[in-house]
ModelCIF file with pLDDT and N, C-alpha, C, O atoms, coordinates in Angstrom:
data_MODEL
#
_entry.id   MODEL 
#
_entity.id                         1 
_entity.type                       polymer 
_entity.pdbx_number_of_molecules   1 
#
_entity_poly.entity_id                      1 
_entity_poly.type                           'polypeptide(L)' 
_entity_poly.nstd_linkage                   no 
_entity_poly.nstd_monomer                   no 
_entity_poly.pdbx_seq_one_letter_code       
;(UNK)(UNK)(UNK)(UNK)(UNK)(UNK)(UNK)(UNK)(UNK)(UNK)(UNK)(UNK)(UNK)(UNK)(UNK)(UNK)
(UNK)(UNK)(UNK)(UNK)(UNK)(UNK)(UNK)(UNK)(UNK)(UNK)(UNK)(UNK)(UNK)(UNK)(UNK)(UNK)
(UNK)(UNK)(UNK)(UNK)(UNK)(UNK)(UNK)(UNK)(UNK)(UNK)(UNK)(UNK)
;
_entity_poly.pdbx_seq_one_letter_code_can   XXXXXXXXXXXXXXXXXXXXXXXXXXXXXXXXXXXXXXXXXXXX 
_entity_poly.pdbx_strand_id                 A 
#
loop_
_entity_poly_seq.entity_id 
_entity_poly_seq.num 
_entity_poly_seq.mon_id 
_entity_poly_seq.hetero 
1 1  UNK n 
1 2  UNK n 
1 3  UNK n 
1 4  UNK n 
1 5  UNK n 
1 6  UNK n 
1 7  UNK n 
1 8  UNK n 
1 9  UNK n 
1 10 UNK n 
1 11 UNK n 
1 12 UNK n 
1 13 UNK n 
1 14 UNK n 
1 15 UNK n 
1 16 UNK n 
1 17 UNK n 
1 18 UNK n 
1 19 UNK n 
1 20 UNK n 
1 21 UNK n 
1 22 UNK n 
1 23 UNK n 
1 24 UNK n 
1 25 UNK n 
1 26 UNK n 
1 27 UNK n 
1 28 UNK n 
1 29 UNK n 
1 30 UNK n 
1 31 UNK n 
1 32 UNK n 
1 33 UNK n 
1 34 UNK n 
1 35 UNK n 
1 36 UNK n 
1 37 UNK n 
1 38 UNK n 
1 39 UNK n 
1 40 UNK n 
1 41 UNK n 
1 42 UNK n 
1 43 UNK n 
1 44 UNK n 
#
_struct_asym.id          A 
_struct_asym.entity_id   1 
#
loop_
_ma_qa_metric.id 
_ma_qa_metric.mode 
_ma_qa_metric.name 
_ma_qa_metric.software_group_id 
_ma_qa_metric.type 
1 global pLDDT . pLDDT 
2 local  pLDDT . pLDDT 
#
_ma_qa_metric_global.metric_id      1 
_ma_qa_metric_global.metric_value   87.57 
_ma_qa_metric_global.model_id       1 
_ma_qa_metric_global.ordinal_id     1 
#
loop_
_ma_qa_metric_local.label_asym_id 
_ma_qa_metric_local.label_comp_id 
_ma_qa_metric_local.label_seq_id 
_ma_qa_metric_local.metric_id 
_ma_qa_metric_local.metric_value 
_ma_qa_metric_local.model_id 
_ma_qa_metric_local.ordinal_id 
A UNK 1  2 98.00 1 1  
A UNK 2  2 98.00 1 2  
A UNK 3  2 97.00 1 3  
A UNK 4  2 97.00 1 4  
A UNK 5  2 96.00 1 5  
A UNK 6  2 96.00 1 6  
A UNK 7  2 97.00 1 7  
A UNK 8  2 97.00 1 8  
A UNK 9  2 97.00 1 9  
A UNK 10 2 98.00 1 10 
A UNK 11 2 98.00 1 11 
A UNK 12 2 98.00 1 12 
A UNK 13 2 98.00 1 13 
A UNK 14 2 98.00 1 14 
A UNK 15 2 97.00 1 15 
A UNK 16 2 97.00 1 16 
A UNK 17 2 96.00 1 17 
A UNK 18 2 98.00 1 18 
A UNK 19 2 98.00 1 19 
A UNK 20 2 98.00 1 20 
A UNK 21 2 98.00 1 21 
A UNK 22 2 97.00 1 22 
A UNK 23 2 97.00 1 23 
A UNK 24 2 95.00 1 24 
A UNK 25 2 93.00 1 25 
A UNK 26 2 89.00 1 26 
A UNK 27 2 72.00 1 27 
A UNK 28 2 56.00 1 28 
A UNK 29 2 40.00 1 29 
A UNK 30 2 46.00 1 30 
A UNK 31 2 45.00 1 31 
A UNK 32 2 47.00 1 32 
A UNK 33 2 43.00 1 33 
A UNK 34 2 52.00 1 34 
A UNK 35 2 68.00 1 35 
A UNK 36 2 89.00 1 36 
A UNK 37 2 94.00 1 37 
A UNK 38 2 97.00 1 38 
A UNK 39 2 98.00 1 39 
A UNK 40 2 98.00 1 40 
A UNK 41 2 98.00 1 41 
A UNK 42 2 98.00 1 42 
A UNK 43 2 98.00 1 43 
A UNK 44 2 98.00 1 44 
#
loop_
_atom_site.group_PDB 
_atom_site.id 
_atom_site.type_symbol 
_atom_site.label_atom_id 
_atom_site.label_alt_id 
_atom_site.label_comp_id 
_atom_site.label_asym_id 
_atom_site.label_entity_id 
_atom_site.label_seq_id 
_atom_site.pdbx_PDB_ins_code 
_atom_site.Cartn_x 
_atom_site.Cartn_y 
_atom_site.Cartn_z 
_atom_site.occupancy 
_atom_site.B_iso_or_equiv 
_atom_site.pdbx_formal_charge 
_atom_site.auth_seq_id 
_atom_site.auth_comp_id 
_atom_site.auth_asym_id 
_atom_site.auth_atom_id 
_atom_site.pdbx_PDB_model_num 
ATOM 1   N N  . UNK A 1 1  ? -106.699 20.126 -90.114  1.00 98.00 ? 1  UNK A N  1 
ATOM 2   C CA . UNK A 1 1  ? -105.676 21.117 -90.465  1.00 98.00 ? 1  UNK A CA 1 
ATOM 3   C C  . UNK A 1 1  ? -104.483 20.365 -91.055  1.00 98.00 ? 1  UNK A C  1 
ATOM 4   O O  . UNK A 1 1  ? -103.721 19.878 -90.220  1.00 98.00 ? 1  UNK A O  1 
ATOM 5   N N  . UNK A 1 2  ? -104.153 20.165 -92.470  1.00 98.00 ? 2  UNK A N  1 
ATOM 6   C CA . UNK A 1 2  ? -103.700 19.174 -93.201  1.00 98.00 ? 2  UNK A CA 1 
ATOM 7   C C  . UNK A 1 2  ? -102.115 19.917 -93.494  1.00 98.00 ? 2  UNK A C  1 
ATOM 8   O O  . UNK A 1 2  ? -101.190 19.317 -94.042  1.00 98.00 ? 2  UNK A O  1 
ATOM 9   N N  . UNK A 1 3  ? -102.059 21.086 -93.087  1.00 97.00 ? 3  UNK A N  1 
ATOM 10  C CA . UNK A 1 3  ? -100.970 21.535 -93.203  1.00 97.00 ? 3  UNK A CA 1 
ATOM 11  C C  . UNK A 1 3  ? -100.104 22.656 -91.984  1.00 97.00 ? 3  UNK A C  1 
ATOM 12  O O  . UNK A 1 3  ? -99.221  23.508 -92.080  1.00 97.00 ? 3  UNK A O  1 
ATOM 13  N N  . UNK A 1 4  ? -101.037 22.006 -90.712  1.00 97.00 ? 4  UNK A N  1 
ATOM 14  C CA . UNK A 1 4  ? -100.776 22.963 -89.247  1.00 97.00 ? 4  UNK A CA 1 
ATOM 15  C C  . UNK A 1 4  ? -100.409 24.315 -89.421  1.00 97.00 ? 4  UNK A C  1 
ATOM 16  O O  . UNK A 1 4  ? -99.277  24.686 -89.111  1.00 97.00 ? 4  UNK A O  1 
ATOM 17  N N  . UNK A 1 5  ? -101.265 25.102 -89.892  1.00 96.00 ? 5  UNK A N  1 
ATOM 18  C CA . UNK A 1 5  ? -101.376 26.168 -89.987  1.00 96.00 ? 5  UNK A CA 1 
ATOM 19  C C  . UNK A 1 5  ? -102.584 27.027 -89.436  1.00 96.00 ? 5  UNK A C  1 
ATOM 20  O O  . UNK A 1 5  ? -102.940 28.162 -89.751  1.00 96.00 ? 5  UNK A O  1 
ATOM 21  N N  . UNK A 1 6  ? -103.234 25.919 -88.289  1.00 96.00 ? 6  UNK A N  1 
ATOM 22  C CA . UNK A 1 6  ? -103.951 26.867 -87.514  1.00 96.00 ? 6  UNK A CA 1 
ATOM 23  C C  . UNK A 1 6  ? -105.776 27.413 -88.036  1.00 96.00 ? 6  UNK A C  1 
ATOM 24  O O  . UNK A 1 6  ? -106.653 27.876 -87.306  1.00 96.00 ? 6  UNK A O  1 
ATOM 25  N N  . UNK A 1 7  ? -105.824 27.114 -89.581  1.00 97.00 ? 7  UNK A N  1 
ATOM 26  C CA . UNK A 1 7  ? -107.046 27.098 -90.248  1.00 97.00 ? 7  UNK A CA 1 
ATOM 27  C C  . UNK A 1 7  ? -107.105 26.115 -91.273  1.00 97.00 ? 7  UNK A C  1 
ATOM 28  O O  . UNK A 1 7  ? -106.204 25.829 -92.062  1.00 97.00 ? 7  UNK A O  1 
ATOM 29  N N  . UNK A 1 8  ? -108.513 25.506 -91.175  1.00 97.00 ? 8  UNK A N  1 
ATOM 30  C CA . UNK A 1 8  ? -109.104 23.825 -91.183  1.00 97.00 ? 8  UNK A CA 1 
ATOM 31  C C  . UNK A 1 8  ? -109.308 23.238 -92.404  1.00 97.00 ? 8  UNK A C  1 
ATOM 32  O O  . UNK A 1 8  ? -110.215 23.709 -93.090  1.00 97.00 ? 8  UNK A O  1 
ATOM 33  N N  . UNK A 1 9  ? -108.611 22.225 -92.876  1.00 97.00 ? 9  UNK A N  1 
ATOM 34  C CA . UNK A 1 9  ? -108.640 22.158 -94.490  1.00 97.00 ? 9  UNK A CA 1 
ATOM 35  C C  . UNK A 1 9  ? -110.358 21.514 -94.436  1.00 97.00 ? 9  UNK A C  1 
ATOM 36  O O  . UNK A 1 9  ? -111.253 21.596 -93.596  1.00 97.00 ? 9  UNK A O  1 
ATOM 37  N N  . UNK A 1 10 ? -110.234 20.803 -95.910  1.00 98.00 ? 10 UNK A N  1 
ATOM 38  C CA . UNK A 1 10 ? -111.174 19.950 -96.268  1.00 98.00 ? 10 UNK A CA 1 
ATOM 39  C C  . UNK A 1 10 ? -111.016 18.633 -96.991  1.00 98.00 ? 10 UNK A C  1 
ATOM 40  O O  . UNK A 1 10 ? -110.386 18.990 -97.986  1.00 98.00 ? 10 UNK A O  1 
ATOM 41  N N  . UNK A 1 11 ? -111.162 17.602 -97.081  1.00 98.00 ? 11 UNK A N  1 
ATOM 42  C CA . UNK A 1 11 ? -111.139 16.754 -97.753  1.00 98.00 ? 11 UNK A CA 1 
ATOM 43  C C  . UNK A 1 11 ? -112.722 16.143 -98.020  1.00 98.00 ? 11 UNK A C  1 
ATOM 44  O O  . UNK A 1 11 ? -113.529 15.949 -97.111  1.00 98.00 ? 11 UNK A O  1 
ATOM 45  N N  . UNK A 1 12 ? -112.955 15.908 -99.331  1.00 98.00 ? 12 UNK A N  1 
ATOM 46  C CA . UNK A 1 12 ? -114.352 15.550 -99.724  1.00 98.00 ? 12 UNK A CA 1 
ATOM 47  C C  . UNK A 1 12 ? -114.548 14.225 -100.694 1.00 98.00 ? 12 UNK A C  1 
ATOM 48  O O  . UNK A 1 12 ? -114.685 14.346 -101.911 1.00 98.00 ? 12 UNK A O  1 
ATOM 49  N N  . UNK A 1 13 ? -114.548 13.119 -100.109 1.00 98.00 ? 13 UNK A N  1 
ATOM 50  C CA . UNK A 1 13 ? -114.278 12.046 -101.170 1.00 98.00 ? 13 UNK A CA 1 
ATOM 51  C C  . UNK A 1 13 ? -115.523 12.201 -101.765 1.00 98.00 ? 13 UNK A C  1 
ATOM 52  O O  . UNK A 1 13 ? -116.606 12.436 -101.230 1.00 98.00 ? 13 UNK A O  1 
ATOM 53  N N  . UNK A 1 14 ? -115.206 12.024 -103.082 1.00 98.00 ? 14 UNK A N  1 
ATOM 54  C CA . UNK A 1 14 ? -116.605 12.054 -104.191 1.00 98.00 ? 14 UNK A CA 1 
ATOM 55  C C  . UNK A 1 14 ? -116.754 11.069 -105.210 1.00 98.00 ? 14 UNK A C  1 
ATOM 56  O O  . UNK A 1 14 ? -115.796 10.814 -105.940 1.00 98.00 ? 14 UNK A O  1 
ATOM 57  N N  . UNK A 1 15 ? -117.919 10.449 -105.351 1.00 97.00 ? 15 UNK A N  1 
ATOM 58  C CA . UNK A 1 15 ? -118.266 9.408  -105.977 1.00 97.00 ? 15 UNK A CA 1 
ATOM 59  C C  . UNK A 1 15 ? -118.099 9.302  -107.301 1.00 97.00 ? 15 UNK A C  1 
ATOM 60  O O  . UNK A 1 15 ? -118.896 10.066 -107.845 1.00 97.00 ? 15 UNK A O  1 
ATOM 61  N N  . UNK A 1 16 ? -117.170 8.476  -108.415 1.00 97.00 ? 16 UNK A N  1 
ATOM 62  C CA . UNK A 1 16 ? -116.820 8.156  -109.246 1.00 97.00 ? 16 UNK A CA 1 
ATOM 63  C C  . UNK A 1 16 ? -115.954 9.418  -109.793 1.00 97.00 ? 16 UNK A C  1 
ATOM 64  O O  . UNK A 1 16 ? -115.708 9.607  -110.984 1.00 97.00 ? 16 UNK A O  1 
ATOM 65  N N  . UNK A 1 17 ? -115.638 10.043 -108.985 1.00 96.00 ? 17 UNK A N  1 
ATOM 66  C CA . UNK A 1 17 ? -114.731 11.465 -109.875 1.00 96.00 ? 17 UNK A CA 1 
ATOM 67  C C  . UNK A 1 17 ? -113.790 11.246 -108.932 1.00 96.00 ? 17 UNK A C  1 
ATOM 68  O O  . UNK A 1 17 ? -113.779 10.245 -108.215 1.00 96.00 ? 17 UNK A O  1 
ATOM 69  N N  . UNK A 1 18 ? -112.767 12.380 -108.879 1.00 98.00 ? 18 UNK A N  1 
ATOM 70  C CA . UNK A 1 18 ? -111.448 12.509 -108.018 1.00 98.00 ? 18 UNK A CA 1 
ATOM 71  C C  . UNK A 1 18 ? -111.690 12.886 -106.892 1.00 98.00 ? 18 UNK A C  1 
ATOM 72  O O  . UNK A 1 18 ? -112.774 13.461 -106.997 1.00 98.00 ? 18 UNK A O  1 
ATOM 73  N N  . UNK A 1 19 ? -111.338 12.936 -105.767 1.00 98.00 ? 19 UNK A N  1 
ATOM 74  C CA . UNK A 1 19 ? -111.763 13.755 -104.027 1.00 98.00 ? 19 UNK A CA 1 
ATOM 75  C C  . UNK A 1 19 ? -111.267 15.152 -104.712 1.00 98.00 ? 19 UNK A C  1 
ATOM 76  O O  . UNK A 1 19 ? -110.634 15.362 -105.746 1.00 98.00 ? 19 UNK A O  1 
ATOM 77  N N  . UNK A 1 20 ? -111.856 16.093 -103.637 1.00 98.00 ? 20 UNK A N  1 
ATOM 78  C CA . UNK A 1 20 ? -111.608 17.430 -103.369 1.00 98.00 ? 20 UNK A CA 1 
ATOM 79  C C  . UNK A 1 20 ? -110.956 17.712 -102.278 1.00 98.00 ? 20 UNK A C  1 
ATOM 80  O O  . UNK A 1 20 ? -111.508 17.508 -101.197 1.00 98.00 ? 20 UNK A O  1 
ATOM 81  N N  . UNK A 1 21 ? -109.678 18.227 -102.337 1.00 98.00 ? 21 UNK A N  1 
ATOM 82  C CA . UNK A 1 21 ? -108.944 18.929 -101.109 1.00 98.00 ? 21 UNK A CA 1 
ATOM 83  C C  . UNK A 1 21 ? -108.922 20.352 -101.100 1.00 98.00 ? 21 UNK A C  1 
ATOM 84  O O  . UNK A 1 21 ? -108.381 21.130 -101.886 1.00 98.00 ? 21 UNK A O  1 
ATOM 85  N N  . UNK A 1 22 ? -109.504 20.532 -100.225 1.00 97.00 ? 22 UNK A N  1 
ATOM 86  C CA . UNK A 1 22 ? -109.196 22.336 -99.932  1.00 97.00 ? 22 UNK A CA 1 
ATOM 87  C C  . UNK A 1 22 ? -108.341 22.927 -98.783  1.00 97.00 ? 22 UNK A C  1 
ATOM 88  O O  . UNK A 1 22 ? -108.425 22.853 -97.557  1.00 97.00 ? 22 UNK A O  1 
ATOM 89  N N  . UNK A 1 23 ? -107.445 23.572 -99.681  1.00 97.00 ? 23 UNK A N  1 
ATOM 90  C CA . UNK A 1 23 ? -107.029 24.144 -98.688  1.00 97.00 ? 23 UNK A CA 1 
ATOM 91  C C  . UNK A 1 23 ? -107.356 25.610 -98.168  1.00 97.00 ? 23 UNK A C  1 
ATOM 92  O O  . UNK A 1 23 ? -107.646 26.524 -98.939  1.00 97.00 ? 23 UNK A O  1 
ATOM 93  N N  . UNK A 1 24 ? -107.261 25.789 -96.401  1.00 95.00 ? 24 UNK A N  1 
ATOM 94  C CA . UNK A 1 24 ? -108.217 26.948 -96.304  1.00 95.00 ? 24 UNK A CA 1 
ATOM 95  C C  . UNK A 1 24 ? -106.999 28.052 -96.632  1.00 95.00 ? 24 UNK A C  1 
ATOM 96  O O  . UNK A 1 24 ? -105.857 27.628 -96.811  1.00 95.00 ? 24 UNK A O  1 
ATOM 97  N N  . UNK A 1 25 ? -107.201 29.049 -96.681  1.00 93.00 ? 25 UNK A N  1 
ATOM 98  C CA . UNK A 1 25 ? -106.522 30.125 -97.164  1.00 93.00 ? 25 UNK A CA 1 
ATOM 99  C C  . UNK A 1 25 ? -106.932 31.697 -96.351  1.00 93.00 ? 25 UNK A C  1 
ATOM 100 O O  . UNK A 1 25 ? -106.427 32.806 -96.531  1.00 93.00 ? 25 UNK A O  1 
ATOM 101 N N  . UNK A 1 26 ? -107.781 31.371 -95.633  1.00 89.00 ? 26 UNK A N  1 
ATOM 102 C CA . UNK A 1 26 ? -108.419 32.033 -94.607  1.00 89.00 ? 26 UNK A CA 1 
ATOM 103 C C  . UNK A 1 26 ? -109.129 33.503 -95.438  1.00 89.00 ? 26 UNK A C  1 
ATOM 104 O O  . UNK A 1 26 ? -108.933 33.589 -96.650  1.00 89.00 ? 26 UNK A O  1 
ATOM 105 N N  . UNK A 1 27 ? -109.939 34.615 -94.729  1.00 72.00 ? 27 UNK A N  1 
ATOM 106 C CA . UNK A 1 27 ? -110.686 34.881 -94.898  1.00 72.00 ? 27 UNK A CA 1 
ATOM 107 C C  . UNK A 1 27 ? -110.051 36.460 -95.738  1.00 72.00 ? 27 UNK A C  1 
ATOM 108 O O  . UNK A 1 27 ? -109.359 37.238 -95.080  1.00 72.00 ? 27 UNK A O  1 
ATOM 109 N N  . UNK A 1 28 ? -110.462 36.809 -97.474  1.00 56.00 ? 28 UNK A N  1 
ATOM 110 C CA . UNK A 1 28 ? -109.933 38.136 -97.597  1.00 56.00 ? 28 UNK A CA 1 
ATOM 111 C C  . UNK A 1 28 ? -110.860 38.921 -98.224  1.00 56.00 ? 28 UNK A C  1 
ATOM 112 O O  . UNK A 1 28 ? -111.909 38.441 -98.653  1.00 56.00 ? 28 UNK A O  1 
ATOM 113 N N  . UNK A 1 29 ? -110.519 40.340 -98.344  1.00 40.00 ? 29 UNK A N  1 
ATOM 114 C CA . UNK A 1 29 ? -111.395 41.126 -98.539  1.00 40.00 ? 29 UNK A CA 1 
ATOM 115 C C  . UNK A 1 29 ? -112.531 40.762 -99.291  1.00 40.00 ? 29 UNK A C  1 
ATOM 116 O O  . UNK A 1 29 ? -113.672 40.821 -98.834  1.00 40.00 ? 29 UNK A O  1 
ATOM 117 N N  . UNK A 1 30 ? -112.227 40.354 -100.532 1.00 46.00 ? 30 UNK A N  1 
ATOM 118 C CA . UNK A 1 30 ? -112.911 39.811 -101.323 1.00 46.00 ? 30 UNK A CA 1 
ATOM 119 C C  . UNK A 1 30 ? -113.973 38.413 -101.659 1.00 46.00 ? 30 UNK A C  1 
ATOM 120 O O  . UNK A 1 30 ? -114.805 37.985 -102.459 1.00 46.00 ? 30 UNK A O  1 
ATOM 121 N N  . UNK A 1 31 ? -113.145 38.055 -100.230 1.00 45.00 ? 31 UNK A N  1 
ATOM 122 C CA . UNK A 1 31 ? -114.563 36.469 -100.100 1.00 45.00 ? 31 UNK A CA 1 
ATOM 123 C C  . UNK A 1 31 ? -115.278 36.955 -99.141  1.00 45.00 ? 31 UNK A C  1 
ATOM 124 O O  . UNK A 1 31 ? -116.260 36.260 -98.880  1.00 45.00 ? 31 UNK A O  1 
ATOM 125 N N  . UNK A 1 32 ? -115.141 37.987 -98.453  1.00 47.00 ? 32 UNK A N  1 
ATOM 126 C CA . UNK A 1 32 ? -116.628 38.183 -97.417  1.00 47.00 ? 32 UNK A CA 1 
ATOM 127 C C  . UNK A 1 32 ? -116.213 39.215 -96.112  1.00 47.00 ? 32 UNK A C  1 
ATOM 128 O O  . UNK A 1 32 ? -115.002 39.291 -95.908  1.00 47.00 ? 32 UNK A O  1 
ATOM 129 N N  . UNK A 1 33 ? -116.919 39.854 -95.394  1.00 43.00 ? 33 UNK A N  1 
ATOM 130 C CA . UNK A 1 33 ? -116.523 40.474 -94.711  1.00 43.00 ? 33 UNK A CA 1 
ATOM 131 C C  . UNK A 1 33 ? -116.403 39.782 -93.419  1.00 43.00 ? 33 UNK A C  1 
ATOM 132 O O  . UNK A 1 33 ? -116.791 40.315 -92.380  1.00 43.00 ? 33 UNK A O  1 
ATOM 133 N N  . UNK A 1 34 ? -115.924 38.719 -93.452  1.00 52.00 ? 34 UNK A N  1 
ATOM 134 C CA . UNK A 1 34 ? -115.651 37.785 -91.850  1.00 52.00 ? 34 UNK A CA 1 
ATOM 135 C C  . UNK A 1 34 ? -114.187 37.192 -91.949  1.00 52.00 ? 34 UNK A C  1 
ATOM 136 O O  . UNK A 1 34 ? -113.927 36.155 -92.560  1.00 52.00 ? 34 UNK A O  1 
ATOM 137 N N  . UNK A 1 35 ? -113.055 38.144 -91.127  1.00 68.00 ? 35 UNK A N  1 
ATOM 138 C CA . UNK A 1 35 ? -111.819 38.354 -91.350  1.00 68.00 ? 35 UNK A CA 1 
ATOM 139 C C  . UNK A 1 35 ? -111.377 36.527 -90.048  1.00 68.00 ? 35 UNK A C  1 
ATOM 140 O O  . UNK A 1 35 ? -111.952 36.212 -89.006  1.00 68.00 ? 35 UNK A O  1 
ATOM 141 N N  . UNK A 1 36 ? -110.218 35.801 -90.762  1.00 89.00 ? 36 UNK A N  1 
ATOM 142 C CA . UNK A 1 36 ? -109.761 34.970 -89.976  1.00 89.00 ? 36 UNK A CA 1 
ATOM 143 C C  . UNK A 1 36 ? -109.182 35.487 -88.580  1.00 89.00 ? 36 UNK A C  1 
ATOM 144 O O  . UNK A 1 36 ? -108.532 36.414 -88.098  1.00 89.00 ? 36 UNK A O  1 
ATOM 145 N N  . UNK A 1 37 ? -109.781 34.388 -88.265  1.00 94.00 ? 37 UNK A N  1 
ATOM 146 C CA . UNK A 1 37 ? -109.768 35.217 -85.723  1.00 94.00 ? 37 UNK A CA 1 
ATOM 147 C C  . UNK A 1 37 ? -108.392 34.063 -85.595  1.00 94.00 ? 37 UNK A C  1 
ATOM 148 O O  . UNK A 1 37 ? -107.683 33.577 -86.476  1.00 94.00 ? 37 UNK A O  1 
ATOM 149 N N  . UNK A 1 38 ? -108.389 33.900 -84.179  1.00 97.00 ? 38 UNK A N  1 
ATOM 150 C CA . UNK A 1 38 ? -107.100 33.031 -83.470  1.00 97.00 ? 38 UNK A CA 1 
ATOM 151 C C  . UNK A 1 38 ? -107.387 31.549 -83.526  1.00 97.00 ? 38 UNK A C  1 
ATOM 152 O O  . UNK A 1 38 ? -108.359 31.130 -84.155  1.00 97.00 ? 38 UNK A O  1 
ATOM 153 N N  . UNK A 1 39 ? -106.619 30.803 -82.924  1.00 98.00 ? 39 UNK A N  1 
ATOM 154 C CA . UNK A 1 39 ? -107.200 29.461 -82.672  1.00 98.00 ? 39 UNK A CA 1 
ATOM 155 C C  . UNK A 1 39 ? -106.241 28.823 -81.734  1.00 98.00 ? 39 UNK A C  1 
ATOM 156 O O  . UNK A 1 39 ? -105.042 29.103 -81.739  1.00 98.00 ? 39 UNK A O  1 
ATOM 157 N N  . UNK A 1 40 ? -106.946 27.705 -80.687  1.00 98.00 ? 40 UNK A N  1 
ATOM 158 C CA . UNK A 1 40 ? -105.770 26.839 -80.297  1.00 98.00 ? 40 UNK A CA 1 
ATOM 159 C C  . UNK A 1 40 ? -106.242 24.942 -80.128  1.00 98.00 ? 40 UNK A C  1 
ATOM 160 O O  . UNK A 1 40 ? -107.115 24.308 -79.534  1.00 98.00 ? 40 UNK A O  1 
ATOM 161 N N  . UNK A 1 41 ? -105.254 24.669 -80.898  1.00 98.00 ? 41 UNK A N  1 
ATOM 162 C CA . UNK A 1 41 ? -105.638 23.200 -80.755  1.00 98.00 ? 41 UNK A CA 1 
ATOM 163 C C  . UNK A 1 41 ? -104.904 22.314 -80.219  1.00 98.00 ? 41 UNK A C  1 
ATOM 164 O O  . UNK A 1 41 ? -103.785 22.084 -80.679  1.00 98.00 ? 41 UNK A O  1 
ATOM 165 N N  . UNK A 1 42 ? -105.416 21.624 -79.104  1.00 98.00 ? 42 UNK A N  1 
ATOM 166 C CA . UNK A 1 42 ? -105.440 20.572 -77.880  1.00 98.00 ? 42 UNK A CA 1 
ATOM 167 C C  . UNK A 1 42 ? -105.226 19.308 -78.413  1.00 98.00 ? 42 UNK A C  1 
ATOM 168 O O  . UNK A 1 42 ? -106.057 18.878 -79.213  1.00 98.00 ? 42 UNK A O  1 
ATOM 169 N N  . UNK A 1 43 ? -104.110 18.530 -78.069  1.00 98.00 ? 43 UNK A N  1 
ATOM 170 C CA . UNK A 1 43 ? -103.888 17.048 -78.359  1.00 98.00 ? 43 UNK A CA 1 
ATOM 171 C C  . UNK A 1 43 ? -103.794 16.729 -76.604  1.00 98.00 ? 43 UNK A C  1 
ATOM 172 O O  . UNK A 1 43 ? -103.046 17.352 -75.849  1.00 98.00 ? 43 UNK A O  1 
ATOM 173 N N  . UNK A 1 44 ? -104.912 15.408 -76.098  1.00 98.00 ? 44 UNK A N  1 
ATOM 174 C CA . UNK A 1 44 ? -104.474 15.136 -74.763  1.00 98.00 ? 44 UNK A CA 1 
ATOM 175 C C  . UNK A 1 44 ? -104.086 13.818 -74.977  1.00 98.00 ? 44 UNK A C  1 
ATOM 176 O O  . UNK A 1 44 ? -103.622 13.153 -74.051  1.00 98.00 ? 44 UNK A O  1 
#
């Protein structure tokens, strides 16, 4: 979560081209019918 906002980026290093960063943007009508839920994340 590259920008603590609770939903999970991506980083994709890729071979001889540039990496891919994604950022998630969570879930909307139009990408699918599976709406973004809660989350909690634990540092011990």
């Amino acid at each position: 979560d590259f920008n603590m906002d609770g939903m999970l980026d991506l980083l994709v290093v890729n071979r001889e081209e540039n990496v891919s960063l994604f950022r998630n943007l969570g879930a909307k009508a139009e990408a699918g019918p599976i709406p973004m839920g809660n989350f909690v994340a634990v540092e011990l």
